[in-house]
N, C-alpha and C. Protein backbone atom coordinates (compact mmCIF):
# COMPACT_ATOMS: atom_id res chain seq x y z
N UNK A 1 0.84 -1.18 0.00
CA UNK A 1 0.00 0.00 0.00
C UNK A 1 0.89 1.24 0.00
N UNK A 2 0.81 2.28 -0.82
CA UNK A 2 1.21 3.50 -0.86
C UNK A 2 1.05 4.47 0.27
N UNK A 3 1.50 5.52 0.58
CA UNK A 3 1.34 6.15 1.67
C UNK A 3 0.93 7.61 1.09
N UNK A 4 0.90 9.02 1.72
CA UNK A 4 1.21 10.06 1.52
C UNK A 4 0.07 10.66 0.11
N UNK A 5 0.66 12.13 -0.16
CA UNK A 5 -0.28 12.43 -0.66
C UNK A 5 -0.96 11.98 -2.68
N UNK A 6 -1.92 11.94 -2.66
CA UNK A 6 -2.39 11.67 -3.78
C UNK A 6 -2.54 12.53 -4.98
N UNK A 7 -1.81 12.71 -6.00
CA UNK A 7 -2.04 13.44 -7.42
C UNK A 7 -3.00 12.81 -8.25
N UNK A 8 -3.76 13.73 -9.20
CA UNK A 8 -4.32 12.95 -10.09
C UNK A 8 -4.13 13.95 -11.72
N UNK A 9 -4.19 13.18 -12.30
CA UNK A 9 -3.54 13.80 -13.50
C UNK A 9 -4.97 14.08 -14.25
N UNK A 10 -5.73 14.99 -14.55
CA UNK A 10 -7.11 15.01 -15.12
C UNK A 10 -7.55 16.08 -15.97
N UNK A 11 -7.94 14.79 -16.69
CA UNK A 11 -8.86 16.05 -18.12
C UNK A 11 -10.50 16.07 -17.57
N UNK A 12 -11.08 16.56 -17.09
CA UNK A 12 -12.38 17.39 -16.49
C UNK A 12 -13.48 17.17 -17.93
N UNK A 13 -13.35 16.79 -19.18
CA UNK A 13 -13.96 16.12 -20.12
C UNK A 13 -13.77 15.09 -20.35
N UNK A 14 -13.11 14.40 -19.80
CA UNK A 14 -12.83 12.85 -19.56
C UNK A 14 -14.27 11.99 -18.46
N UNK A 15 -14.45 11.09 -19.08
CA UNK A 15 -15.75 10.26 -18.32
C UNK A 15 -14.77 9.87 -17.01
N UNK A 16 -14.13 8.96 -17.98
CA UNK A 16 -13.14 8.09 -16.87
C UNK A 16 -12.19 8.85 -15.37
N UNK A 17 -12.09 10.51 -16.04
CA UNK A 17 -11.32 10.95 -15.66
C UNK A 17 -12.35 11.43 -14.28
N UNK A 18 -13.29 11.90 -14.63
CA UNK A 18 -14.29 12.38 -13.34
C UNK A 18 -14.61 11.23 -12.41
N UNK A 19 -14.91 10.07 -13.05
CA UNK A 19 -15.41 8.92 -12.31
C UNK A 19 -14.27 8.47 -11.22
N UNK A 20 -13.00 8.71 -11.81
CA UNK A 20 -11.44 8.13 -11.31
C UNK A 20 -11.93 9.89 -10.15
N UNK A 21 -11.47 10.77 -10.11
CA UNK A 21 -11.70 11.68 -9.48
C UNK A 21 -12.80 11.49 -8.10
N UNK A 22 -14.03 10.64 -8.56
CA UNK A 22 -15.36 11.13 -7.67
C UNK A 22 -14.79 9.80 -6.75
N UNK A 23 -14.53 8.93 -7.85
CA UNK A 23 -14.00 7.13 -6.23
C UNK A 23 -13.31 7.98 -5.55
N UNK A 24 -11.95 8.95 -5.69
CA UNK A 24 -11.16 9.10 -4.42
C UNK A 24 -11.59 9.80 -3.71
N UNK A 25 -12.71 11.06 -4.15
CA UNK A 25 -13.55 11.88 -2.84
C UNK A 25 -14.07 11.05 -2.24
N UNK A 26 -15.27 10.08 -3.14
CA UNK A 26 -15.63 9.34 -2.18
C UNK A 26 -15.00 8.12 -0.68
N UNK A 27 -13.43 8.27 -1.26
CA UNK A 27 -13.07 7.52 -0.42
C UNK A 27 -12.28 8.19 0.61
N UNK A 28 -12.68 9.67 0.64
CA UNK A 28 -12.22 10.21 1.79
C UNK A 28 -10.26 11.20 1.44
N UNK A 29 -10.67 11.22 0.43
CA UNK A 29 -8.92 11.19 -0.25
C UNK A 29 -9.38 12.67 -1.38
N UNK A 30 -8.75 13.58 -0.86
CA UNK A 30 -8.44 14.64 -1.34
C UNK A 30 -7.68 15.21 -2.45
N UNK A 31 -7.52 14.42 -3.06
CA UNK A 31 -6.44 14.35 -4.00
C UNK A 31 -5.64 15.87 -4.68
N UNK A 32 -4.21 16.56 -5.49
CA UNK A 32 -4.19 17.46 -5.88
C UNK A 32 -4.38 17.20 -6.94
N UNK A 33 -5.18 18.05 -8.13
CA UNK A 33 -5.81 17.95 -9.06
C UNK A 33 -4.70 18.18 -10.36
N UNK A 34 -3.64 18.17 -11.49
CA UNK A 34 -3.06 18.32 -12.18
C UNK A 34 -3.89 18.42 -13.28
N UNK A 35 -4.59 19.55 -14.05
CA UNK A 35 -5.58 19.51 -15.32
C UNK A 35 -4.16 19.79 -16.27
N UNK A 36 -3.67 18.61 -17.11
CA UNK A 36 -2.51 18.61 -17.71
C UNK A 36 -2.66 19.13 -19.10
N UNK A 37 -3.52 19.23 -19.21
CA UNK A 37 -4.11 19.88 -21.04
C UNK A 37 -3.77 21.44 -20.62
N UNK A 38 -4.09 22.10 -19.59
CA UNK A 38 -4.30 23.32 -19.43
C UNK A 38 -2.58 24.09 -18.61
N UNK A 39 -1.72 22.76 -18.07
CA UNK A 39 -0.77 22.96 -17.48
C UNK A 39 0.23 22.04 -18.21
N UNK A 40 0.13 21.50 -19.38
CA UNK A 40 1.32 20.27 -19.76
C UNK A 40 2.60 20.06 -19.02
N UNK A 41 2.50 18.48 -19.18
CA UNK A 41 3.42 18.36 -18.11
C UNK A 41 4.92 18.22 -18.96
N UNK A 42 6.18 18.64 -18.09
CA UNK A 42 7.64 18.56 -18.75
C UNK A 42 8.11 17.13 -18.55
N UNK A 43 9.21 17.36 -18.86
CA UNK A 43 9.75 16.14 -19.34
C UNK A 43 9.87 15.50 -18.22
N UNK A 44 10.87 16.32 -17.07
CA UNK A 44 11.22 15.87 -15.62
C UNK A 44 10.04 14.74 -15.44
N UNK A 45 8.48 15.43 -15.45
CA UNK A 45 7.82 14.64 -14.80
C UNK A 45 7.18 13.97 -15.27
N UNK A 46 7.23 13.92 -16.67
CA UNK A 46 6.92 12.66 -17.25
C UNK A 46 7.61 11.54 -17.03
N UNK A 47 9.00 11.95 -17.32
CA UNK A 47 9.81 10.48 -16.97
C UNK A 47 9.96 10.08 -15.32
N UNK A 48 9.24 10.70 -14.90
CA UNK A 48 8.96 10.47 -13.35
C UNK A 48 7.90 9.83 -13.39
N UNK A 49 6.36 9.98 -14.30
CA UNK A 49 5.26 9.16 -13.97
C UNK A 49 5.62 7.71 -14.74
N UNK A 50 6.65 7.99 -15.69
CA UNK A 50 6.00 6.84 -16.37
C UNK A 50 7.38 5.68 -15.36
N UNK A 51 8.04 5.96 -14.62
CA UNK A 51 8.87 5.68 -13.60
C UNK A 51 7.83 4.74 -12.55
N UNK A 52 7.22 6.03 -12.56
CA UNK A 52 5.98 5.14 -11.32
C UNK A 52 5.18 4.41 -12.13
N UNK A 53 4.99 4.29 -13.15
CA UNK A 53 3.80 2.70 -13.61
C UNK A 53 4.56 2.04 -14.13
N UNK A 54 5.53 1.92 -13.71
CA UNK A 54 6.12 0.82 -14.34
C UNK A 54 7.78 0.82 -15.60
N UNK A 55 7.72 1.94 -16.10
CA UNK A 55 8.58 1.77 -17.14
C UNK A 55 8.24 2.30 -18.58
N UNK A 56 7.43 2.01 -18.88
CA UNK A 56 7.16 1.57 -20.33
C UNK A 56 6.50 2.43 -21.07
N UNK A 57 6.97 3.53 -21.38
CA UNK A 57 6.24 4.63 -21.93
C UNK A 57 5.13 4.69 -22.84
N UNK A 58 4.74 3.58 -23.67
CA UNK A 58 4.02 3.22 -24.75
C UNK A 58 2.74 3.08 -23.74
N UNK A 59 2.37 2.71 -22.33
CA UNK A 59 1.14 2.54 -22.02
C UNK A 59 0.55 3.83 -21.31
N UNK A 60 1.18 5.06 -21.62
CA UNK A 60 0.73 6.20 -21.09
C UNK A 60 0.44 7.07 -22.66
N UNK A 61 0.11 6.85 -23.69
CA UNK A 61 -0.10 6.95 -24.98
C UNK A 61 -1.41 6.84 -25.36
N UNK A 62 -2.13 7.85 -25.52
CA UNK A 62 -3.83 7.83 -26.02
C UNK A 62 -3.13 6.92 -27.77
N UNK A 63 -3.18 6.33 -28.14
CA UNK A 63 -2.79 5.61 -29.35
C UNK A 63 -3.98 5.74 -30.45
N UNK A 64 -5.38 5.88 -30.27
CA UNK A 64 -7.00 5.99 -30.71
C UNK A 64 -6.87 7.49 -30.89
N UNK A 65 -5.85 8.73 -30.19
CA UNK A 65 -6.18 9.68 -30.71
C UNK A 65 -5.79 10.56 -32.11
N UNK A 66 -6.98 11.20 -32.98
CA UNK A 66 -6.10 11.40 -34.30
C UNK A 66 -4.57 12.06 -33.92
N UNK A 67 -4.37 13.08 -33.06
CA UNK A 67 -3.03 13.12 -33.04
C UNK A 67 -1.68 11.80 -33.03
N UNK A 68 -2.30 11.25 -32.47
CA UNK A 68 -1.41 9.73 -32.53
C UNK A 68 -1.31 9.30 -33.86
N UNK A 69 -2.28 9.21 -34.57
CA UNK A 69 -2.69 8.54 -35.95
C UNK A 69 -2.00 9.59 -36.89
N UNK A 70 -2.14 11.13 -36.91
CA UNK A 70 -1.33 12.11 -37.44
C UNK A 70 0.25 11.79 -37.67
N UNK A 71 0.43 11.49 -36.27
CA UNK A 71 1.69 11.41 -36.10
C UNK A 71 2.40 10.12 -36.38
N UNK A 72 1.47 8.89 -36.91
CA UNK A 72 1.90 8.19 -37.43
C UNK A 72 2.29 6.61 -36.20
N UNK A 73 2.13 6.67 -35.23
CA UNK A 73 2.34 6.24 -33.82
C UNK A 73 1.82 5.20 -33.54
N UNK A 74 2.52 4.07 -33.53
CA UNK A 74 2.35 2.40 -32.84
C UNK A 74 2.68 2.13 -31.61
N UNK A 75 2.33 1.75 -30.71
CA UNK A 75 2.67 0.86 -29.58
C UNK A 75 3.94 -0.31 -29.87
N UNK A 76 3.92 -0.67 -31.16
CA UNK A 76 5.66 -1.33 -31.30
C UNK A 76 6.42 -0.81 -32.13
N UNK A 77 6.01 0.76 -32.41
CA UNK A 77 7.48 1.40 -32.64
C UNK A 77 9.02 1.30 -32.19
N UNK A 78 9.59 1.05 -32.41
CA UNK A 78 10.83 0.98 -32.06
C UNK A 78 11.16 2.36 -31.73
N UNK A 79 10.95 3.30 -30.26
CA UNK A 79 11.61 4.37 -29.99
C UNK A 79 12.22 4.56 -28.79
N UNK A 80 13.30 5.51 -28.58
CA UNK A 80 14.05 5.52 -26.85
C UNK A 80 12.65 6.14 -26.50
N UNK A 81 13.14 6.05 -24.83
CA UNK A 81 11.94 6.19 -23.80
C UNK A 81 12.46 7.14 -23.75
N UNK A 82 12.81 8.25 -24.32
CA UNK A 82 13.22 9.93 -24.15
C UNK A 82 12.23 10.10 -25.56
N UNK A 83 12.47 10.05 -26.88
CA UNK A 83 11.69 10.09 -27.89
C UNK A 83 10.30 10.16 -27.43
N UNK A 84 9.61 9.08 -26.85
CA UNK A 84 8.13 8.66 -25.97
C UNK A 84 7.87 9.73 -25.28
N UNK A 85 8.70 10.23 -24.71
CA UNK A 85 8.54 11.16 -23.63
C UNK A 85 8.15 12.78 -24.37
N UNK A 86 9.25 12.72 -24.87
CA UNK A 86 9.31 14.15 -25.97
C UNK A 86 7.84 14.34 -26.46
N UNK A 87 7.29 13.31 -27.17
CA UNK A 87 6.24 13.05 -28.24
C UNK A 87 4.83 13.42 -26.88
N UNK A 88 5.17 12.91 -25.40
CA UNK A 88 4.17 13.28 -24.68
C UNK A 88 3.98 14.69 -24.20
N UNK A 89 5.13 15.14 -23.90
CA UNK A 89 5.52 16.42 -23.97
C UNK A 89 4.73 17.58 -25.11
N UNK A 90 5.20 17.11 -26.20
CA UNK A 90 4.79 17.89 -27.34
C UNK A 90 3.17 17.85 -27.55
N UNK A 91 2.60 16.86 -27.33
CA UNK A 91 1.47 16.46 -27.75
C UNK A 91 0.66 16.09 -26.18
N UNK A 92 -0.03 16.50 -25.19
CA UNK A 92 -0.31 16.33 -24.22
C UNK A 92 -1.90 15.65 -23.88
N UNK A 93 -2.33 15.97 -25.31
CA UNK A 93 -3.31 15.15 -25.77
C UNK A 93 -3.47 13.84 -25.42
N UNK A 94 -2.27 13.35 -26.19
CA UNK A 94 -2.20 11.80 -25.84
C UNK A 94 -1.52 11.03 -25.08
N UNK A 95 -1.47 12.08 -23.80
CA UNK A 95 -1.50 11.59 -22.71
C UNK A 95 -2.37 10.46 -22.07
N UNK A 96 -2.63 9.31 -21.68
CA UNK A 96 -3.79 8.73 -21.06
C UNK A 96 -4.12 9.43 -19.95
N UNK A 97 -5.22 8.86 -19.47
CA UNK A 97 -6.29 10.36 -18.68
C UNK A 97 -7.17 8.66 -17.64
N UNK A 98 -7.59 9.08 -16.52
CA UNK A 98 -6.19 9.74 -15.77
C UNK A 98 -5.31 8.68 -14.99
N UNK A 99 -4.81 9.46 -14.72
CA UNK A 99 -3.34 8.94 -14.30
C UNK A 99 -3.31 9.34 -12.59
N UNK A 100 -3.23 8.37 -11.53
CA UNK A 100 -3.50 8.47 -10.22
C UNK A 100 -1.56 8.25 -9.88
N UNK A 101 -1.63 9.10 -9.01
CA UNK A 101 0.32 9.26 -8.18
C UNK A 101 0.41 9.51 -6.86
N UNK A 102 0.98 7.91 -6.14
CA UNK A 102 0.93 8.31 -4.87
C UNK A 102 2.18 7.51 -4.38
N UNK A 103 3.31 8.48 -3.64
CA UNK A 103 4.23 8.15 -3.33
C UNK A 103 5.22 7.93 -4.98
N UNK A 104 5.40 6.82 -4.85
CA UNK A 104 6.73 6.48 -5.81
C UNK A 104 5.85 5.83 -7.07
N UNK A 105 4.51 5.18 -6.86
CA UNK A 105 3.79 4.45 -7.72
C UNK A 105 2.61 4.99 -8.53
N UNK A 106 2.01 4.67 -9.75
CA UNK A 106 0.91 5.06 -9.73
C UNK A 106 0.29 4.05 -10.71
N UNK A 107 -0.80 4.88 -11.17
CA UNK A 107 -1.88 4.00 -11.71
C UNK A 107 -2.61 4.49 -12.65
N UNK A 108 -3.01 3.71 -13.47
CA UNK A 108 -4.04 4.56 -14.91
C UNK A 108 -5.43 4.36 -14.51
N UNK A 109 -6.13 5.06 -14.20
CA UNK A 109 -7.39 4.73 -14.10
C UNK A 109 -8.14 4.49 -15.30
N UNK A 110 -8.15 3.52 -15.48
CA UNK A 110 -9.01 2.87 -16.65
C UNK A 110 -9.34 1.51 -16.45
N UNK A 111 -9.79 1.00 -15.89
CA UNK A 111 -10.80 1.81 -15.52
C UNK A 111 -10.95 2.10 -13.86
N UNK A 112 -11.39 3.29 -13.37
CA UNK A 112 -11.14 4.05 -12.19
C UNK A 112 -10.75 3.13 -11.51
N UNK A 113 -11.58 1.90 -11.38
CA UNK A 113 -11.10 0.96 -9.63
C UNK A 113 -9.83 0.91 -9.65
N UNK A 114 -9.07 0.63 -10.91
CA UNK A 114 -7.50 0.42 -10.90
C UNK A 114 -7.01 1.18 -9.30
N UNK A 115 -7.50 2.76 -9.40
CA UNK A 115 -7.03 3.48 -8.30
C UNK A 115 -7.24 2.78 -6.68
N UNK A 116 -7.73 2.04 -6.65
CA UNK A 116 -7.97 1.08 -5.30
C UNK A 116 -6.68 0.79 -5.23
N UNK A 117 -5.98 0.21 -5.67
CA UNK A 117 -4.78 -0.22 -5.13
C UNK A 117 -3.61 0.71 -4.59
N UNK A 118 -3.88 1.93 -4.50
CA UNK A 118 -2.97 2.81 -4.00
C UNK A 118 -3.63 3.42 -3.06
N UNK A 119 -4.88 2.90 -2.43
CA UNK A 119 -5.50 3.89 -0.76
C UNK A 119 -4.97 2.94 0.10
């Protein structure tokens, strides 16, 4: 179990993203709110979230969005996890939504319950 305080990474037109939002009020958990479309996030802390799920930059990637498809963008692209990062950076869009951070770990809410495992 994770400790300390809770981030949530949220697009506010996101279904998933409100629903992921309303479980942690409801569970008593205050979370700080990061609306990343309106604040994009840098590099530092990208390669910090994608640190906390794990590694693997390709599963923090809206991949369904036309910017992805614009840009030409597979899940087995062959790219460094700085490239991944850059491309999230640049494009904040296709970011996945949302994204729960607590302590060192986090979690994609998709769907929201995922976030159970970090109260």
């Amino acid at each position: 179990m994770s400790h300390g305080p809770i981030t949530i990474y949220h697009n506010p037109r996101c279904s998933k993203s409100r629903e992921t939002l309303k479980l942690l009020q409801d569970e008593g958990m205050n979370p700080s709110i990061v609306e990343y479309l309106k604040t994009p996030l840098e590099l530092g802390e990208l390669d910090m979230l994608c640190t906390a799920l794990g590694g693997d930059p390709t599963q923090m990637l809206r991949f369904n969005e036309p910017e992805a498809k614009a840009l030409k963008l597979k899940p087995d692209d062959t790219r460094l996890r700085a490239d991944w990062l850059q491309i999230l950076a640049d494009n904040p869009k296709l970011l996945q939504r949302p994204i729960v951070l607590r302590g060192e770990t986090a979690v994609i809410g998709r769907p929201p319950e995922n976030v159970r495992e970090l109260l």
